[in-house]
Protein backbone atom coordinates (compact mmCIF):
# COMPACT_ATOMS: atom_id res chain seq x y z
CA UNK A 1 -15.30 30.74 -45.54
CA UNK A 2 -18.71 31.07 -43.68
CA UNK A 3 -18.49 34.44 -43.29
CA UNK A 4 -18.89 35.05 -46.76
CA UNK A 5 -22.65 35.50 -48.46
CA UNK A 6 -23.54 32.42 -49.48
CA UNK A 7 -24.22 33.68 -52.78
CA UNK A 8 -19.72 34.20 -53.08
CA UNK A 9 -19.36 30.83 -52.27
CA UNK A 10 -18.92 27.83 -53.51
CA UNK A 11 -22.19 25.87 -53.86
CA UNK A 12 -20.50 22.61 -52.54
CA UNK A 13 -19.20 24.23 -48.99
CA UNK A 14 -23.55 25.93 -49.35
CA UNK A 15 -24.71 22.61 -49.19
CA UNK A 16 -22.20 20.98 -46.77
CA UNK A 17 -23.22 24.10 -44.57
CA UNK A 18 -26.76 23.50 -44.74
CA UNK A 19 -26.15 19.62 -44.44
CA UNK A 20 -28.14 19.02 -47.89
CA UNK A 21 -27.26 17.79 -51.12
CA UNK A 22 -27.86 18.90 -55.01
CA UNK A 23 -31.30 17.01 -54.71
CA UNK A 24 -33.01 18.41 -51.31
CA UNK A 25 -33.62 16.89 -48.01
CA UNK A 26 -34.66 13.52 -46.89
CA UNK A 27 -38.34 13.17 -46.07
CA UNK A 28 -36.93 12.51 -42.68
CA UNK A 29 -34.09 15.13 -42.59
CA UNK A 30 -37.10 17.57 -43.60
CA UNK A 31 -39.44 15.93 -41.29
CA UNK A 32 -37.10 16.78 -38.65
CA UNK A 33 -36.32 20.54 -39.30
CA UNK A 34 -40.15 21.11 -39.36
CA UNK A 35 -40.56 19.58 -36.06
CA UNK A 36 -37.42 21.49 -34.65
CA UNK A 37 -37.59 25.18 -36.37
CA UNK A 38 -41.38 25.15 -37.70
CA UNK A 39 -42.52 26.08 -40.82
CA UNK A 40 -40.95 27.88 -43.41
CA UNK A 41 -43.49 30.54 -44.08
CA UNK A 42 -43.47 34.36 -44.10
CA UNK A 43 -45.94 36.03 -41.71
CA UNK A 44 -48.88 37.27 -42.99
CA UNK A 45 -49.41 41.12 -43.96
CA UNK A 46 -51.25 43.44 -41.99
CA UNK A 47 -54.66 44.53 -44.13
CA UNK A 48 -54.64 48.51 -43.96
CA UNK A 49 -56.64 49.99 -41.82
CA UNK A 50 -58.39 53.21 -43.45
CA UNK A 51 -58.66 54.81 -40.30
CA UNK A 52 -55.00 54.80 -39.36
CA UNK A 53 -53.93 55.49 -42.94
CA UNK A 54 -55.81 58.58 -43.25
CA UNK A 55 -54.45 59.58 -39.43
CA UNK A 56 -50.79 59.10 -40.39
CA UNK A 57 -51.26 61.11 -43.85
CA UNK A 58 -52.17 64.17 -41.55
């Protein structure tokens, strides 16, 4: 069934997946997953740089 979207799925086989539960993870279970994967955070946007924006509009 994994090979599904995990929006089609059932939320019960989501969360046995993703080893959670209904309620989130365990301080430590979270604890651990930061220390493991890092941070869940999106990487910051590039500010525009007039000069290249005017070069690419030519």
């Amino acid at each position: 069934m994994a090979n599904k979207p995990s929006y089609q799925r059932d939320t019960a086989d989501v969360l046995m997946d993703q080893h959670t539960t209904p309620d989130g993870l365990s301080a430590q279970e979270a604890q651990r997953r930061l220390e493991q994967i890092g941070p869940n955070a999106l990487a910051a946007k590039k500010e525009a740089n007039i000069g290249w924006t005017l070069f690419e509009s030519v």
